[in-house]
PDB file of N, CA and C in Angstrom:
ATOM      1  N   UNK A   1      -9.176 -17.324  -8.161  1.00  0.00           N
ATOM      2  CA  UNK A   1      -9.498 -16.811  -6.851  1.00  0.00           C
ATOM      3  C   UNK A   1     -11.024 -16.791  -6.713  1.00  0.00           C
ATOM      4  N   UNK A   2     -11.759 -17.424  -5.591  1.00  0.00           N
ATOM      5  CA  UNK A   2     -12.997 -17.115  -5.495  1.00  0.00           C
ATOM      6  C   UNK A   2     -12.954 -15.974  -4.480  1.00  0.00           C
ATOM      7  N   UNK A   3     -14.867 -15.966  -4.884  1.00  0.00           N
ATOM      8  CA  UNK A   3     -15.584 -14.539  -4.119  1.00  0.00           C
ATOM      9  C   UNK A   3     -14.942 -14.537  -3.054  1.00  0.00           C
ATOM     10  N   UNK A   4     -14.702 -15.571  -2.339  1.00  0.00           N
ATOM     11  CA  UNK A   4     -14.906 -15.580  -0.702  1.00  0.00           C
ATOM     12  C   UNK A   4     -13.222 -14.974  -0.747  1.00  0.00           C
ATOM     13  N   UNK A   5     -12.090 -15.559  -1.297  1.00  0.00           N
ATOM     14  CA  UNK A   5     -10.611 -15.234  -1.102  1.00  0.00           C
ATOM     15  C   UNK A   5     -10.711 -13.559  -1.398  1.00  0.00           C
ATOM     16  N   UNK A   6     -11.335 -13.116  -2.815  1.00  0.00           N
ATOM     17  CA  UNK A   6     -11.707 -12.045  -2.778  1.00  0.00           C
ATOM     18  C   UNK A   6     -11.567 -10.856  -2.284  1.00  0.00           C
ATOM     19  N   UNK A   7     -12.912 -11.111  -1.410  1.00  0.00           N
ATOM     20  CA  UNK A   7     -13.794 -10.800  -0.242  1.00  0.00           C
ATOM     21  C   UNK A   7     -12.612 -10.548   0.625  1.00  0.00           C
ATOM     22  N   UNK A   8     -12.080 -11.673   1.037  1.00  0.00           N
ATOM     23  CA  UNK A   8     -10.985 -11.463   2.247  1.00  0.00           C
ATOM     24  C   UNK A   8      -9.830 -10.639   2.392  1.00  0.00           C
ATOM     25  N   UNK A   9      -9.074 -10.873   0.735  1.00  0.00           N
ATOM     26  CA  UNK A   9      -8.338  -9.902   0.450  1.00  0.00           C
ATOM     27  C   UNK A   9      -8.594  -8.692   0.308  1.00  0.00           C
ATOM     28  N   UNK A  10      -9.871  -8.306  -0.024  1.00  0.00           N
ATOM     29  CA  UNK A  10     -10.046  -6.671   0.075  1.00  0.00           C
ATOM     30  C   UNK A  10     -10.307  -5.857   1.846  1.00  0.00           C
ATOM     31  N   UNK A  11     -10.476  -6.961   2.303  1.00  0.00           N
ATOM     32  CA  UNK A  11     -10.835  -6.831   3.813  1.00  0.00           C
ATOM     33  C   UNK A  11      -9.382  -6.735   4.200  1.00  0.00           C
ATOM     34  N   UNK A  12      -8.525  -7.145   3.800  1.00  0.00           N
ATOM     35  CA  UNK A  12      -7.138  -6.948   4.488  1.00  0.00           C
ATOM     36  C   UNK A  12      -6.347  -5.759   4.227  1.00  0.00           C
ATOM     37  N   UNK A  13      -6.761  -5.658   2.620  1.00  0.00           N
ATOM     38  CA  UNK A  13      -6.212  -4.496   1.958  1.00  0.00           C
ATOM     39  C   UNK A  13      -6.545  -3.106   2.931  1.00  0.00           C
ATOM     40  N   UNK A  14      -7.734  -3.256   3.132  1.00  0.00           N
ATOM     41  CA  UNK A  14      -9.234  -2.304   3.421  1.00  0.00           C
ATOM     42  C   UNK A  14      -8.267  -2.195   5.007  1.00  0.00           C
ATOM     43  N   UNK A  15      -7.852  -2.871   6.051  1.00  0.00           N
ATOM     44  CA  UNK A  15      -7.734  -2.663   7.309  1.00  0.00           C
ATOM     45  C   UNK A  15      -6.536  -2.203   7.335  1.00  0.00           C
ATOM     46  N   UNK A  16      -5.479  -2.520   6.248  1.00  0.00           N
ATOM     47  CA  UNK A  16      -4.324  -2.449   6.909  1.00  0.00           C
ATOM     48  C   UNK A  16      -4.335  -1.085   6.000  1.00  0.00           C
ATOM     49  N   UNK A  17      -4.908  -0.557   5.318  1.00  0.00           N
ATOM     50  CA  UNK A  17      -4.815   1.135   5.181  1.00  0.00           C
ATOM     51  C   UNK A  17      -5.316   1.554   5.560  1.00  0.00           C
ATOM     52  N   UNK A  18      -6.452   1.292   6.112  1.00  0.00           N
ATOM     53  CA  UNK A  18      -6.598   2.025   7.723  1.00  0.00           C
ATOM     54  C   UNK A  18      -6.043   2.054   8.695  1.00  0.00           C
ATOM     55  N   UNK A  19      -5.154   1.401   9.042  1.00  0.00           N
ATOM     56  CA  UNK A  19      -4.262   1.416   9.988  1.00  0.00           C
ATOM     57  C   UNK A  19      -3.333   2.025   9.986  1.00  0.00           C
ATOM     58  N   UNK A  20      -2.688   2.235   8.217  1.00  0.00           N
ATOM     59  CA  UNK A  20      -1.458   3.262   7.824  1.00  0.00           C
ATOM     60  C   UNK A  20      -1.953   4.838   7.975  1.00  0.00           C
ATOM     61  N   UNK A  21      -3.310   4.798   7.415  1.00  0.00           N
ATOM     62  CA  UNK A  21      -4.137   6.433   8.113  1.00  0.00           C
ATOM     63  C   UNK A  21      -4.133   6.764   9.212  1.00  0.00           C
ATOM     64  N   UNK A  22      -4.092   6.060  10.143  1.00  0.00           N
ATOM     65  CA  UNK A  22      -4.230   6.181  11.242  1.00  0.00           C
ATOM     66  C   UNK A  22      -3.026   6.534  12.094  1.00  0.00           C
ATOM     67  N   UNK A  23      -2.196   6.101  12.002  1.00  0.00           N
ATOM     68  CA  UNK A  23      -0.904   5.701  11.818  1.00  0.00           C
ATOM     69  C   UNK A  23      -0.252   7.568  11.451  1.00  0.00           C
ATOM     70  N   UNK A  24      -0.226   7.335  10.795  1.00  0.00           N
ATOM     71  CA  UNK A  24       0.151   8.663   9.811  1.00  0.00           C
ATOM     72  C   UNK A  24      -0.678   9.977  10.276  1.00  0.00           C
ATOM     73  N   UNK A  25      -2.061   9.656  10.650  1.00  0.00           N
ATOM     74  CA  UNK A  25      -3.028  10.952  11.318  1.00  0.00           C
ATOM     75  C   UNK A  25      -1.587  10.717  13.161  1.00  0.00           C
ATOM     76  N   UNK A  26      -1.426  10.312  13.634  1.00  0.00           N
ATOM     77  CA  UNK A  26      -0.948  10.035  15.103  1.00  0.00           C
ATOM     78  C   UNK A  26       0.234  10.575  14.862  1.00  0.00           C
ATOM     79  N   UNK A  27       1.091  10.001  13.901  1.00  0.00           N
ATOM     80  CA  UNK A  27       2.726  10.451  13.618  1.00  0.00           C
ATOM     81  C   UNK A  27       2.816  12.353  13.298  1.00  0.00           C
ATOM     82  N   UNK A  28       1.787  12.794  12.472  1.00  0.00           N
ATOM     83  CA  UNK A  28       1.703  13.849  12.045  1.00  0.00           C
ATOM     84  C   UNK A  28       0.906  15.038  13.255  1.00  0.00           C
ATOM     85  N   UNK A  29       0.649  14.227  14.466  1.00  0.00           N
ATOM     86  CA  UNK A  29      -0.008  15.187  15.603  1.00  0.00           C
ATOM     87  C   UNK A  29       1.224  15.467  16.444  1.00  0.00           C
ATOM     88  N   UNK A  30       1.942  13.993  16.836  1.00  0.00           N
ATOM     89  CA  UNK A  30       3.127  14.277  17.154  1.00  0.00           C
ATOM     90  C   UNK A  30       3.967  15.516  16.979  1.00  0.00           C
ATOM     91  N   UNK A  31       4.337  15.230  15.645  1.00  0.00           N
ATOM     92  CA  UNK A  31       5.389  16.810  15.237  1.00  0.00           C
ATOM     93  C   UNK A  31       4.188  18.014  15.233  1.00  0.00           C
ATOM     94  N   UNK A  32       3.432  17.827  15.288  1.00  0.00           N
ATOM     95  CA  UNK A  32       2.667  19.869  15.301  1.00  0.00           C
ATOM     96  C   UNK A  32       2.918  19.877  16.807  1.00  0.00           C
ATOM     97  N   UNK A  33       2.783  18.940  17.894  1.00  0.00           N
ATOM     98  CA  UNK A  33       3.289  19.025  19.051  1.00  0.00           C
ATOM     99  C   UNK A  33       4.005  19.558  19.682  1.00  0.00           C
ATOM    100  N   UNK A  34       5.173  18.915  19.091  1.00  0.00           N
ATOM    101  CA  UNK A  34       6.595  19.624  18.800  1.00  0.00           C
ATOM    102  C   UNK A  34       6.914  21.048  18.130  1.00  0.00           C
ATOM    103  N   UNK A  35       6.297  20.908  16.969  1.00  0.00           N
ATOM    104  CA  UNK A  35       6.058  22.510  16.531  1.00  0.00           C
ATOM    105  C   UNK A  35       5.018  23.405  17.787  1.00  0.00           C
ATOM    106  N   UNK A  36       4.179  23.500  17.803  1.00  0.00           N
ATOM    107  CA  UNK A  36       3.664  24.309  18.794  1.00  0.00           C
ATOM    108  C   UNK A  36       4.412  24.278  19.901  1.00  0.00           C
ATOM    109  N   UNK A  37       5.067  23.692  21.108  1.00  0.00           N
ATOM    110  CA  UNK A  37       5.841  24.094  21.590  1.00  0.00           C
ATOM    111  C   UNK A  37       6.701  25.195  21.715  1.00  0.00           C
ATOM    112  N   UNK A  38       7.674  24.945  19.960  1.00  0.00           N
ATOM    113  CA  UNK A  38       8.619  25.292  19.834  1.00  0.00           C
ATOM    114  C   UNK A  38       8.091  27.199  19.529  1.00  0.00           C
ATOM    115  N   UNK A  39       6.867  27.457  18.897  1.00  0.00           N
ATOM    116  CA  UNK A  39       6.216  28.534  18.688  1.00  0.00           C
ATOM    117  C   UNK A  39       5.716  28.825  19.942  1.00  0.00           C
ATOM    118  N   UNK A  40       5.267  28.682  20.819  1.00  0.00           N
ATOM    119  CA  UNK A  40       4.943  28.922  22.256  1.00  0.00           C
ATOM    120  C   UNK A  40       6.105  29.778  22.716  1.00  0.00           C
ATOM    121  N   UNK A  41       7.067  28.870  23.091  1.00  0.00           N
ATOM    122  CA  UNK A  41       8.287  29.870  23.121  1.00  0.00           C
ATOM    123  C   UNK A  41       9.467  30.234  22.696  1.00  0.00           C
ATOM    124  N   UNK A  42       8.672  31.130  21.476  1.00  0.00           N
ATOM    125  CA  UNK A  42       9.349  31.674  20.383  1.00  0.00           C
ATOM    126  C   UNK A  42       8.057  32.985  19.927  1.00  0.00           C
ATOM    127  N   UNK A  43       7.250  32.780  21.034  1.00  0.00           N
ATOM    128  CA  UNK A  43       6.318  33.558  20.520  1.00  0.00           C
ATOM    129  C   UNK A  43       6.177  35.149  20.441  1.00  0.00           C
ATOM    130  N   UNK A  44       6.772  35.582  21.214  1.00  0.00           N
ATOM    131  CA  UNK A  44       7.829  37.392  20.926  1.00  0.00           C
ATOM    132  C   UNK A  44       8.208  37.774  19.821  1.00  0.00           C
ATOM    133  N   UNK A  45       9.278  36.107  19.232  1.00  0.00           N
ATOM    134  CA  UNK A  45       9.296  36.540  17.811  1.00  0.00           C
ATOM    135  C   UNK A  45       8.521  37.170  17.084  1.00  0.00           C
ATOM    136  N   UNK A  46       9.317  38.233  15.528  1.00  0.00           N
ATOM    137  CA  UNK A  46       8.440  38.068  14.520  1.00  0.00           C
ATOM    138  C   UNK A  46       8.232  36.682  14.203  1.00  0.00           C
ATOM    139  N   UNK A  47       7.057  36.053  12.757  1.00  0.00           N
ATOM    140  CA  UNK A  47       6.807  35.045  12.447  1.00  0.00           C
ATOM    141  C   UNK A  47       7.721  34.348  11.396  1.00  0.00           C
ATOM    142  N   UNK A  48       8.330  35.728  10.794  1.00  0.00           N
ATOM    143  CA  UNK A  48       9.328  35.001   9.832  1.00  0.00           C
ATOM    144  C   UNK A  48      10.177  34.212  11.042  1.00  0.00           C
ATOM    145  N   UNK A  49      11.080  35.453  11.657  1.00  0.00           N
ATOM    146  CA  UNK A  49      11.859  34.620  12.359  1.00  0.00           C
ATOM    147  C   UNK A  49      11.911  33.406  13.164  1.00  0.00           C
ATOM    148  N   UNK A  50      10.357  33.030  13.791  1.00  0.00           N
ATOM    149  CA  UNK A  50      10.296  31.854  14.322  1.00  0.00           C
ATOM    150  C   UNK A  50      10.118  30.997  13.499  1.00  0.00           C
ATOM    151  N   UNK A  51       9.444  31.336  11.992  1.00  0.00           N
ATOM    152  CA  UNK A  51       9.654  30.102  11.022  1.00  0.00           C
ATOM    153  C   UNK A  51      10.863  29.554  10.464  1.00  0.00           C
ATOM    154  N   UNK A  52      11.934  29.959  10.604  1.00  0.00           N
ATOM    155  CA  UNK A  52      13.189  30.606  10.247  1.00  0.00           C
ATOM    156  C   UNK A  52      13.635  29.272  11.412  1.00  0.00           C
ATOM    157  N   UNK A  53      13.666  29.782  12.281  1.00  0.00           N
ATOM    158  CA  UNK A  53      14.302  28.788  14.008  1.00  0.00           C
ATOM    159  C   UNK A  53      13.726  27.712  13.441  1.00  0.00           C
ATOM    160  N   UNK A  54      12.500  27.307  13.432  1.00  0.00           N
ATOM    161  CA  UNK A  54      11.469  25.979  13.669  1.00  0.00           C
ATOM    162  C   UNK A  54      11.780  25.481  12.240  1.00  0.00           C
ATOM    163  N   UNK A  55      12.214  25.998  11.232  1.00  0.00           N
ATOM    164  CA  UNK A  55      12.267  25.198   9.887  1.00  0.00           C
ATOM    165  C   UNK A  55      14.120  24.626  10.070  1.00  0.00           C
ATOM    166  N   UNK A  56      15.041  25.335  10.915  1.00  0.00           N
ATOM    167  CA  UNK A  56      16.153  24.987  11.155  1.00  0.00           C
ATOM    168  C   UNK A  56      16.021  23.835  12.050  1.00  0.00           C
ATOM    169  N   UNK A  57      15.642  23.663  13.424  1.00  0.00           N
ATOM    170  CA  UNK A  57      15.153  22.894  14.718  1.00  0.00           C
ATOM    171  C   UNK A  57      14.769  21.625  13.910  1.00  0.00           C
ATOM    172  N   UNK A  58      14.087  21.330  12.889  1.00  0.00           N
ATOM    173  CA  UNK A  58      13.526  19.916  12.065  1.00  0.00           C
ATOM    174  C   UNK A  58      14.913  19.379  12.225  1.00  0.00           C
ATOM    175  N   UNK A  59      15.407  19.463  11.539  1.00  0.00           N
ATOM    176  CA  UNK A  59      17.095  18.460  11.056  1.00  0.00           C
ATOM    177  C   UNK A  59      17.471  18.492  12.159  1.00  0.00           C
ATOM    178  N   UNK A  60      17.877  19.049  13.423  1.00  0.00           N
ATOM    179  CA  UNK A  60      18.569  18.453  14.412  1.00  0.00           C
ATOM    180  C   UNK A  60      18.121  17.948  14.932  1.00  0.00           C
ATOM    181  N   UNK A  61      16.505  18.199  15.474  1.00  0.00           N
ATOM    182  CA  UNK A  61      15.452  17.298  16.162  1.00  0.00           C
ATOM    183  C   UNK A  61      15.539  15.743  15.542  1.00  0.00           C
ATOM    184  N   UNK A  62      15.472  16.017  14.244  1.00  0.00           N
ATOM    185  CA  UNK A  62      14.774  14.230  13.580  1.00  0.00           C
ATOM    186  C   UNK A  62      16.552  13.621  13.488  1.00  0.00           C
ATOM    187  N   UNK A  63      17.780  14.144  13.373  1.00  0.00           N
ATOM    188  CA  UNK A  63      19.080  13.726  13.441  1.00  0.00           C
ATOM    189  C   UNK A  63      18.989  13.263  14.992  1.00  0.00           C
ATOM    190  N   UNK A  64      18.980  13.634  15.970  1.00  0.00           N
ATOM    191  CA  UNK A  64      18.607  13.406  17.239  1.00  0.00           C
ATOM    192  C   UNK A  64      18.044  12.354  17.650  1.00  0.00           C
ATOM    193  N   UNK A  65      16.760  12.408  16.863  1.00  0.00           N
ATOM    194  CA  UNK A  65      15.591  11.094  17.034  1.00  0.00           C
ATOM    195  C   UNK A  65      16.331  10.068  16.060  1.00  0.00           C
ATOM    196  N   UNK A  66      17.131  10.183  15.156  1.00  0.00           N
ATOM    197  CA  UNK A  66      17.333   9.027  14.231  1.00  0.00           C
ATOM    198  C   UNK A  66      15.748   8.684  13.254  1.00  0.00           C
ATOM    199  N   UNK A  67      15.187   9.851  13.000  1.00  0.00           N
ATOM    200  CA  UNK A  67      14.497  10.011  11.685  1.00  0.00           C
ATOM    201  C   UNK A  67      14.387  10.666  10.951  1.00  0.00           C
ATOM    202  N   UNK A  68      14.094   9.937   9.785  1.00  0.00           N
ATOM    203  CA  UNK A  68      14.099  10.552   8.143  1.00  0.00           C
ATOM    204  C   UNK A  68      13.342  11.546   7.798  1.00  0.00           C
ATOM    205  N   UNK A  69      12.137  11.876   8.577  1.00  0.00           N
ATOM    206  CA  UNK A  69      11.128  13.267   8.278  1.00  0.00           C
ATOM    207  C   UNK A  69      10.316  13.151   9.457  1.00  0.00           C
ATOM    208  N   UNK A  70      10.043  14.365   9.858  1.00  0.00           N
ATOM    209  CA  UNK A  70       9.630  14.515  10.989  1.00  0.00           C
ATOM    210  C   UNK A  70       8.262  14.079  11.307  1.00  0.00           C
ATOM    211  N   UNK A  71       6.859  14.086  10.084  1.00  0.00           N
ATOM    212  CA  UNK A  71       6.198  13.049  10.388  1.00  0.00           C
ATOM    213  C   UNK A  71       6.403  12.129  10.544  1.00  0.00           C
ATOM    214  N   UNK A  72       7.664  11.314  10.305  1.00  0.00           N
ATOM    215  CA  UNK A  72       7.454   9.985  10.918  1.00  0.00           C
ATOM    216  C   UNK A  72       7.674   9.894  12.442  1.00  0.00           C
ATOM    217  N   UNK A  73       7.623  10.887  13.528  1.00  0.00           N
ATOM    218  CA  UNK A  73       7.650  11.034  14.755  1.00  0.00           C
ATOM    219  C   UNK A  73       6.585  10.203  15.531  1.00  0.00           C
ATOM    220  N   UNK A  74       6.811   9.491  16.346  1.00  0.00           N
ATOM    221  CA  UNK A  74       5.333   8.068  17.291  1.00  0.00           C
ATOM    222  C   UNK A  74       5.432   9.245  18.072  1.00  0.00           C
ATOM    223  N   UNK A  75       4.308   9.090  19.000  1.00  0.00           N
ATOM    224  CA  UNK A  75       3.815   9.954  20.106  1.00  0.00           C
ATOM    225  C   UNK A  75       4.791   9.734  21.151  1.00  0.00           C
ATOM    226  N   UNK A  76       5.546   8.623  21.370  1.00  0.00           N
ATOM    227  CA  UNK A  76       6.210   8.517  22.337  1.00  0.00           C
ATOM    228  C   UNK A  76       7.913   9.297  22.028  1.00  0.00           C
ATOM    229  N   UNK A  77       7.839   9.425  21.262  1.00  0.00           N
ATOM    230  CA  UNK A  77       8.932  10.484  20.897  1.00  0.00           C
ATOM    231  C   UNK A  77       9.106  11.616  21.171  1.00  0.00           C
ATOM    232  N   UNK A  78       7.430  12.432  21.036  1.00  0.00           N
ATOM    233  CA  UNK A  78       7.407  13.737  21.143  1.00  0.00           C
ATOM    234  C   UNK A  78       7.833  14.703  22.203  1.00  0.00           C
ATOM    235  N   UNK A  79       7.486  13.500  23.605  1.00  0.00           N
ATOM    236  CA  UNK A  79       8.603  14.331  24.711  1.00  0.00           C
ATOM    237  C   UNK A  79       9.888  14.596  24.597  1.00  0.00           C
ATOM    238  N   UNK A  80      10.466  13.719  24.004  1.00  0.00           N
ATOM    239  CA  UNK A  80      11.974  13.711  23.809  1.00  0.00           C
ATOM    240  C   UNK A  80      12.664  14.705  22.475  1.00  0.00           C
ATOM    241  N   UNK A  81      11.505  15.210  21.724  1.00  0.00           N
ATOM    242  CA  UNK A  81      11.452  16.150  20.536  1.00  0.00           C
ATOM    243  C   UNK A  81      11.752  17.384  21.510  1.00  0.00           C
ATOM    244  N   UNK A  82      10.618  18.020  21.953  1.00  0.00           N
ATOM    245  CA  UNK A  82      10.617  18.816  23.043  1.00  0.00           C
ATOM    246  C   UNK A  82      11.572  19.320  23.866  1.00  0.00           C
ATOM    247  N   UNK A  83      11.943  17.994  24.566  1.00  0.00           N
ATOM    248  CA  UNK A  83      12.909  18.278  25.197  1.00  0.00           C
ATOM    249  C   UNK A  83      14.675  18.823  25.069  1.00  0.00           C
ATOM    250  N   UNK A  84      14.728  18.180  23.723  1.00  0.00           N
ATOM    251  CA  UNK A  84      15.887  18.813  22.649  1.00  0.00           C
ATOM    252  C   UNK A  84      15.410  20.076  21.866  1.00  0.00           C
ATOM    253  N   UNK A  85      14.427  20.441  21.549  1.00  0.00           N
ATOM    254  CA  UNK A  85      14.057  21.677  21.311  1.00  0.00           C
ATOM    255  C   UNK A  85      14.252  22.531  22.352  1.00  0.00           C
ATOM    256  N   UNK A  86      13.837  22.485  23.426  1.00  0.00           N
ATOM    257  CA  UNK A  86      14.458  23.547  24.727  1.00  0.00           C
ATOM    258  C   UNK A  86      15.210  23.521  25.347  1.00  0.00           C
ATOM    259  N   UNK A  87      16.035  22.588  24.936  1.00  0.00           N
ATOM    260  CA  UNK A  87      17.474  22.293  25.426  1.00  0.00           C
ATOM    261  C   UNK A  87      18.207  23.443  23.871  1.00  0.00           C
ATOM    262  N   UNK A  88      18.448  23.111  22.956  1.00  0.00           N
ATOM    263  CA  UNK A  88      18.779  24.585  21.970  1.00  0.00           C
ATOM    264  C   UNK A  88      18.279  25.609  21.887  1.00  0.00           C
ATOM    265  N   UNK A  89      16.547  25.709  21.683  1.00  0.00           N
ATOM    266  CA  UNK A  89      16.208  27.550  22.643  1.00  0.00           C
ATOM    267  C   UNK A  89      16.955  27.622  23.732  1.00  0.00           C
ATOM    268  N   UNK A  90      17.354  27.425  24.663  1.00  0.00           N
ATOM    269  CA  UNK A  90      17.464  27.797  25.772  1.00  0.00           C
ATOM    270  C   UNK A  90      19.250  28.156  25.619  1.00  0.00           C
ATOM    271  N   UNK A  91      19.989  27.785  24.600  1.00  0.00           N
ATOM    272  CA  UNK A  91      21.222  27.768  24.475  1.00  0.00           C
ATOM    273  C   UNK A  91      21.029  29.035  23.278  1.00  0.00           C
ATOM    274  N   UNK A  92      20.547  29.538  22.422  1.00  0.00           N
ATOM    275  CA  UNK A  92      20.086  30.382  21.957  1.00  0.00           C
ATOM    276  C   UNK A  92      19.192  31.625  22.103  1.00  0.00           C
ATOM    277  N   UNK A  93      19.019  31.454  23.341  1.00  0.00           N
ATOM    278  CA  UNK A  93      18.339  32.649  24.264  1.00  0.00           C
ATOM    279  C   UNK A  93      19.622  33.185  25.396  1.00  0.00           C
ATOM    280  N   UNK A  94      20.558  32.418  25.751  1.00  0.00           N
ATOM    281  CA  UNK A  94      21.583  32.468  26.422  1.00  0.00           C
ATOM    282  C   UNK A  94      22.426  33.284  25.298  1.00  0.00           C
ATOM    283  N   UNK A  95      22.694  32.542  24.352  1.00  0.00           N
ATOM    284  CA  UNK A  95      23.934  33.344  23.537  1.00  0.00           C
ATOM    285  C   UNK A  95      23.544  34.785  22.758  1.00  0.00           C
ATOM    286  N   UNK A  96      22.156  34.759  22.658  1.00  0.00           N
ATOM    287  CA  UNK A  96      21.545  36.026  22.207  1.00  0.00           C
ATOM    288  C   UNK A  96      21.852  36.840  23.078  1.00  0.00           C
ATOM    289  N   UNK A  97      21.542  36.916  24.321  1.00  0.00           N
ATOM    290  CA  UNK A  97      21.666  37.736  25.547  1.00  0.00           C
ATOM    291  C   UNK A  97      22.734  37.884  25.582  1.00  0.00           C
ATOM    292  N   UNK A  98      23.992  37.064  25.540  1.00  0.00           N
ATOM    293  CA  UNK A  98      25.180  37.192  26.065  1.00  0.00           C
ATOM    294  C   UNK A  98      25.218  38.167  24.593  1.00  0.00           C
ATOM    295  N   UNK A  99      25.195  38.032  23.995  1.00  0.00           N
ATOM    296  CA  UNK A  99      26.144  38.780  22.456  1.00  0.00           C
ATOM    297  C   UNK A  99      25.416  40.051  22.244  1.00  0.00           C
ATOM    298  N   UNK A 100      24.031  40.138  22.557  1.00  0.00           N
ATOM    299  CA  UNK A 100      23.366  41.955  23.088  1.00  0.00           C
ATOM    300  C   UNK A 100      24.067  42.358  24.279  1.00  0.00           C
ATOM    301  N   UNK A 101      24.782  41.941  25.333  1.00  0.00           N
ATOM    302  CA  UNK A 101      25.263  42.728  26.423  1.00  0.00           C
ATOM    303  C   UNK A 101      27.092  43.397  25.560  1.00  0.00           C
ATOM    304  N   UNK A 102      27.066  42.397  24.258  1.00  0.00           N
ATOM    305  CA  UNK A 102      28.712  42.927  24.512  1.00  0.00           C
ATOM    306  C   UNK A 102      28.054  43.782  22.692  1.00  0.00           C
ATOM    307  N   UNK A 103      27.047  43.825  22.374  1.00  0.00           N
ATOM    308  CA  UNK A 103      26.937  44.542  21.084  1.00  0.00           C
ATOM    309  C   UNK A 103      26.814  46.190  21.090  1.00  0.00           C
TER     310      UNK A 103
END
């Protein structure tokens, strides 16, 4: 291999893990997205308990999305994270209420 092939190959190496950083910095803003949301309103809670909800909410969210861990979430997902997140708060704020009126 000469300098120059080298040279080139480390330049490829060099871009395309920057691109996986990058990549991975974007995927990982996504889900705090989604997490903050989901703490927004949940925010009355104590903190256990909303960590408690939001560490449950992962697996149905990323089963939902059809992914393996929730950083791997694209930005264009994150509405649709969201939106299944307050679609179950909102079914869990309902059944809470309903089951304090008959407790």
């Amino acid at each position: 291999m000469t300098q120059q092939e080298l040279a080139e190959l480390k330049a490829q190496i060099k871009s395309e893990l920057l691109q996986e950083m990058e990549q991975e910095r974007q995927t990982r803003s996504a889900w705090d997205r989604v997490r903050h949301a989901m703490q927004e309103r949940l925010a009355d809670l104590d903190p256990g308990k909303r960590h408690k909800i939001i560490s449950g909410m992962s697996p149905l969210i990323r089963y939902a999305l059809g992914l393996k861990r929730a950083v791997n979430m694209t930005d264009d997902l994150a509405p649709h994270a969201i939106d299944i997140a307050n679609q179950i708060l909102d079914l869990i704020v309902a059944e809470s209420q309903e089951h304090s009126k008959t407790a």
